[in-house]
Protein backbone atom coordinates (compact mmCIF):
# COMPACT_ATOMS: atom_id res chain seq x y z
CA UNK A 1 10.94 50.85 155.95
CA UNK A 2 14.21 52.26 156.94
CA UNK A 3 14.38 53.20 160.73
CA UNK A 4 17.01 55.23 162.26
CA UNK A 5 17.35 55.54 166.30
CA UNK A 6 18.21 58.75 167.81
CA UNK A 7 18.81 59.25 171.74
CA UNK A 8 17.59 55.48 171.87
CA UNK A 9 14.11 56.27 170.01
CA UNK A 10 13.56 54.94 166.80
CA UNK A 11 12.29 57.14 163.74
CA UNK A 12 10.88 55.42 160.63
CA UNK A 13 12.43 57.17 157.51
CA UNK A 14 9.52 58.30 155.65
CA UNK A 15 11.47 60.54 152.69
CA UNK A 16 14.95 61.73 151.91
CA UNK A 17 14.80 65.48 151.14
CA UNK A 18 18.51 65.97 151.08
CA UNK A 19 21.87 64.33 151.22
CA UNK A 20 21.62 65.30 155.06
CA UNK A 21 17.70 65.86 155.88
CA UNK A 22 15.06 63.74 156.15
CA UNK A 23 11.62 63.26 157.02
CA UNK A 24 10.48 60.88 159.60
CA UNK A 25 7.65 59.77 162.26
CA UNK A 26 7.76 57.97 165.50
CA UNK A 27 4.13 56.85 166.27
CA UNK A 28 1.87 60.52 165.34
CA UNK A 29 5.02 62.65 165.14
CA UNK A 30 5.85 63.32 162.21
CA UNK A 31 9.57 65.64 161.78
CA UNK A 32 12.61 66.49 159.90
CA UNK A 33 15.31 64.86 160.83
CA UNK A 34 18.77 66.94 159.87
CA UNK A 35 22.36 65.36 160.06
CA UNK A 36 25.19 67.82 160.64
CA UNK A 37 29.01 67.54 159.54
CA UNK A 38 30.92 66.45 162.12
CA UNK A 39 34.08 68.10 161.18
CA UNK A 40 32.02 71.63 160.81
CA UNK A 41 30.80 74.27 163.66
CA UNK A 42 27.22 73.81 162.33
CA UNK A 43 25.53 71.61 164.77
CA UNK A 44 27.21 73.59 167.95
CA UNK A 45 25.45 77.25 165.88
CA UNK A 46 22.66 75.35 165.49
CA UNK A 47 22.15 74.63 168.83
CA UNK A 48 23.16 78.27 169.47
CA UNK A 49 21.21 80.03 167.80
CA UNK A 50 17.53 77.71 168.72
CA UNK A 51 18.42 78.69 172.12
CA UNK A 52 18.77 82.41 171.21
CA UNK A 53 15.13 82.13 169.27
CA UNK A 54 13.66 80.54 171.96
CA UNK A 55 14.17 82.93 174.43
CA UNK A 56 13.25 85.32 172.37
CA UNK A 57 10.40 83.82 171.83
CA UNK A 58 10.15 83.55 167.99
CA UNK A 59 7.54 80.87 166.74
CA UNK A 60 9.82 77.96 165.47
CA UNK A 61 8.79 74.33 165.03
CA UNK A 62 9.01 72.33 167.84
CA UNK A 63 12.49 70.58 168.32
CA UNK A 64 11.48 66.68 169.25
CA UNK A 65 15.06 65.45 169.15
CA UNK A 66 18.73 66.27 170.31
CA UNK A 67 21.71 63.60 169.58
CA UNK A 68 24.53 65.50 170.26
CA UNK A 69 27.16 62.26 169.89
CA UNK A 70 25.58 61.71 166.33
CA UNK A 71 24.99 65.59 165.84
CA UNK A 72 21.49 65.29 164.75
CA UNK A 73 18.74 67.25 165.79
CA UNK A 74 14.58 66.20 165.24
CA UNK A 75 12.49 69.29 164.76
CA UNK A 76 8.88 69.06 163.93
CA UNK A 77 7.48 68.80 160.40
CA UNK A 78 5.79 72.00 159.50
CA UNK A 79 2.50 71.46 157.11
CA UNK A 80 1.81 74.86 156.05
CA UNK A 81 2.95 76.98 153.07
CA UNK A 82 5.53 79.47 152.57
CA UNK A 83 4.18 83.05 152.71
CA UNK A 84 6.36 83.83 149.39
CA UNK A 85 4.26 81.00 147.67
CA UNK A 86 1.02 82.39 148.91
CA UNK A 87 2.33 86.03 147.76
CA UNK A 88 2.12 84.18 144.26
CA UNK A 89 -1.13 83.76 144.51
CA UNK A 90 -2.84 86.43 146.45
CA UNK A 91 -2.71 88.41 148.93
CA UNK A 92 -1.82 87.62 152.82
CA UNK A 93 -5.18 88.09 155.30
CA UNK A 94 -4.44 91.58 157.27
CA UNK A 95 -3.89 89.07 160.31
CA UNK A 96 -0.33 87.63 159.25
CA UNK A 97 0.73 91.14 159.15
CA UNK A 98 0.01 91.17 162.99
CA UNK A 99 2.20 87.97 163.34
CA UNK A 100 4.73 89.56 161.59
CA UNK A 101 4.73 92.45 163.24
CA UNK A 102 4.70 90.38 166.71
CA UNK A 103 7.81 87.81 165.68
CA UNK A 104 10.19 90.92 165.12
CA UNK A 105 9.24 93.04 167.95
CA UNK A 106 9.94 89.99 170.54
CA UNK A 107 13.32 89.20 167.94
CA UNK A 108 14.16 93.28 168.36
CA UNK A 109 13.59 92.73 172.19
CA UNK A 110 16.22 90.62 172.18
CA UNK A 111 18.38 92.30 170.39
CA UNK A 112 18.44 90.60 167.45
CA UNK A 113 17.57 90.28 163.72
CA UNK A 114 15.35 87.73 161.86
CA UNK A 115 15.87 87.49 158.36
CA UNK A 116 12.10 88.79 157.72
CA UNK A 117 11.77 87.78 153.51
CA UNK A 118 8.84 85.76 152.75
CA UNK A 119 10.05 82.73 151.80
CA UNK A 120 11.36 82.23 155.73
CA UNK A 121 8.17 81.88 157.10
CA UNK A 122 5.33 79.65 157.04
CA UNK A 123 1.70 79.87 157.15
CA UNK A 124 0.72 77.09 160.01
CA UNK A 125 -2.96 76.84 161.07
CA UNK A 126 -3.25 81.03 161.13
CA UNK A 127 -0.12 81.09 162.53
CA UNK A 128 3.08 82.26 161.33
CA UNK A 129 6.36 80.34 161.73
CA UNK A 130 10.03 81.24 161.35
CA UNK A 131 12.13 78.54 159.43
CA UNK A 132 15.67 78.97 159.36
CA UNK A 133 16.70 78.86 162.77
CA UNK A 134 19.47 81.31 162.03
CA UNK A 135 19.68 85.55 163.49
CA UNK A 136 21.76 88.53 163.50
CA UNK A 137 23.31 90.18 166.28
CA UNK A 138 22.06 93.29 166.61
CA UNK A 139 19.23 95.48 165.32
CA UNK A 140 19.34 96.97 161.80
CA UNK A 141 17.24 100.06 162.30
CA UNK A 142 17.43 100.61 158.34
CA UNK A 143 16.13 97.22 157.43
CA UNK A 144 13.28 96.85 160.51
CA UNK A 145 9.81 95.21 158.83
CA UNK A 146 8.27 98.65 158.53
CA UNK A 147 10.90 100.23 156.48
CA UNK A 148 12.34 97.97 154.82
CA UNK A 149 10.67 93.80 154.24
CA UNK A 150 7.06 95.03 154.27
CA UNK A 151 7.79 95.66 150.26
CA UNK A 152 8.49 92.18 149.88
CA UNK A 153 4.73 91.09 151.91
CA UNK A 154 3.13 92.77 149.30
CA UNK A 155 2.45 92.38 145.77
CA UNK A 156 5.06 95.13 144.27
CA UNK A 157 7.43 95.80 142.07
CA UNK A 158 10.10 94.64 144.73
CA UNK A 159 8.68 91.56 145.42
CA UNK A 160 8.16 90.82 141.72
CA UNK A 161 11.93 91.42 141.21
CA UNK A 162 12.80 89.10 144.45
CA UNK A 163 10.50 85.98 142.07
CA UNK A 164 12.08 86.58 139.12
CA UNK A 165 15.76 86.57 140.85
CA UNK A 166 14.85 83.27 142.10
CA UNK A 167 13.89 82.42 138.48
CA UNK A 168 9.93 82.59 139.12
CA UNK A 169 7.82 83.94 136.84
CA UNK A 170 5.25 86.38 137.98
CA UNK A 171 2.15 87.26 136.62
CA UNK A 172 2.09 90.97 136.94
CA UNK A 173 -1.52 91.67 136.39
CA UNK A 174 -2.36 91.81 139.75
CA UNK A 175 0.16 94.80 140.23
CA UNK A 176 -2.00 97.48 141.64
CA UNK A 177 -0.47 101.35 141.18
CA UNK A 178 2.58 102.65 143.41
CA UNK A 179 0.13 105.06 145.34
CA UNK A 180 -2.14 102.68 146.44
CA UNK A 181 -0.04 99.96 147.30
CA UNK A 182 2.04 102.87 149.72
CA UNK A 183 -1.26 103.30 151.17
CA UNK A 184 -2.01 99.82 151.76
CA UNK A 185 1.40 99.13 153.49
CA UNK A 186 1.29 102.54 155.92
CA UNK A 187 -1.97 101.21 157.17
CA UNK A 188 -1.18 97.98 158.21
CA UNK A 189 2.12 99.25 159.81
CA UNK A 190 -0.43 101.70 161.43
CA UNK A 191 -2.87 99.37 162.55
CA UNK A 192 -0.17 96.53 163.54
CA UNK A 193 3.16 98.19 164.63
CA UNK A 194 4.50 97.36 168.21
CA UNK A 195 5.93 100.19 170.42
C-alpha cells in the first residue's frame, strides 16, 4: 500500500479520486487528502476561506491535516449522501430543513454567503454538512434560502431543470401540483426560519 507522510504522520493511500485528491487513513481516520498547485493562490484561499467557515460556524468536515511546505491539507472523509441525490429519490425529513435553515443564518451572521444548492451538502448521521469550503462576501438578500434555494430542496419544476442540466434524468411522477408544493415550502420556512 502506498503511504504518503504529511507534517511527519504517515497516511496509507487507500484510493485516488483525482489527479490531486485522494483518500486515505492513519489508524481509524479515515480522510481526503487534497494536493494544491504550488504555483496557484488556491491553497492560501483555501486556508482562507476554512477559517472564515469556521468562525462562522458552518458544519464542515473536520480538517485532520495542514502541510503548508507541501500545500496539502487532510480533511475528514464524509460518509453520508448528497442531499441532491436523496432529492432523487424522495423527499428530505422536515428536520434537514431546520439544519438548513441553521447553517445560513450563522453564514448570514457573518456576513457571508454559502452556496446553498443541494448537491453542496451532505446528509451525515442527521446532520447536515457543507462541502465546498468556498463563500461569498456579503449577503444576497435576493437569493437568501427562503426566497430563493428552497425551490431547489424540493421536488419542483426547478429542481427537475437543475438534474437535467447536469444531464440527470428525472422521473417526474412524483411532481406534486404548483399550489401545493408553494404550500409545502411556506410552511417549513414558517416553522424553521431564524430571526
Amino acid at each position: 500500500m502506498e503511504i504518503v507522510k504529511v507534517k511527519g504522520q504517515k497516511w496509507d493511500i487507500l484510493d485516488k479520486l483525482s489527479d490531486d485528491v485522494y483518500k486515505v487513513q492513519r489508524k481509524k481516520k479515515i480522510g481526503i487528502l487534497k494536493k494544491f498547485d504550488s504555483k496557484s493562490d488556491a491553497f492560501s484561499n483555501f486556508l482562507e476561506n476554512y477559517k472564515r467557515l469556521k468562525i462562522a460556524s458552518v458544519r464542515m468536515g473536520k480538517v485532520f491535516a495542514i502541510d503548508k511546505k507541501q500545500k496539502i491539507v487532510i480533511f475528514e472523509f464524509l460518509d453520508g449522501e448528497i442531499v441532491f441525490d436523496t432529492l432523487l429519490k424522495h423527499d428530505l425529513d422536515d428536520l434537514y430543513f431546520g439544519e438548513i435553515f441553521e447553517q445560513e443564518w450563522l453564514a448570514r451572521y457573518e456576513k457571508i454567503t454559502l452556496n446553498l444548492y443541494p448537491d453542496n451538502w451532505m446528509l451525515v448521521n442527521k446532520k447536515l454538512y457543507y462541502l465546498p469550503f468556498i463563500y461569498y462576501d456579503g449577503v444576497d438578500e435576493e437569493k437568501t434560502f427562503e426566497k430563493y434555494y428552497i425551490r431547489f430542496w424540493f421536488f419542483t419544476k426547478d429542481f427537475i431543470k437543475y438534474a437535467k442540466e447536469k444531464g440527470i434524468d428525472v422521473d417526474t411522477s412524483r411532481l406534486k401540483q404548483e399550489y401545493e408544493l408553494n404550500k409545502e415550502m411556506v410552511l417549513v420556512s414558517i416553522k424553521h426560519h431564524i430571526i
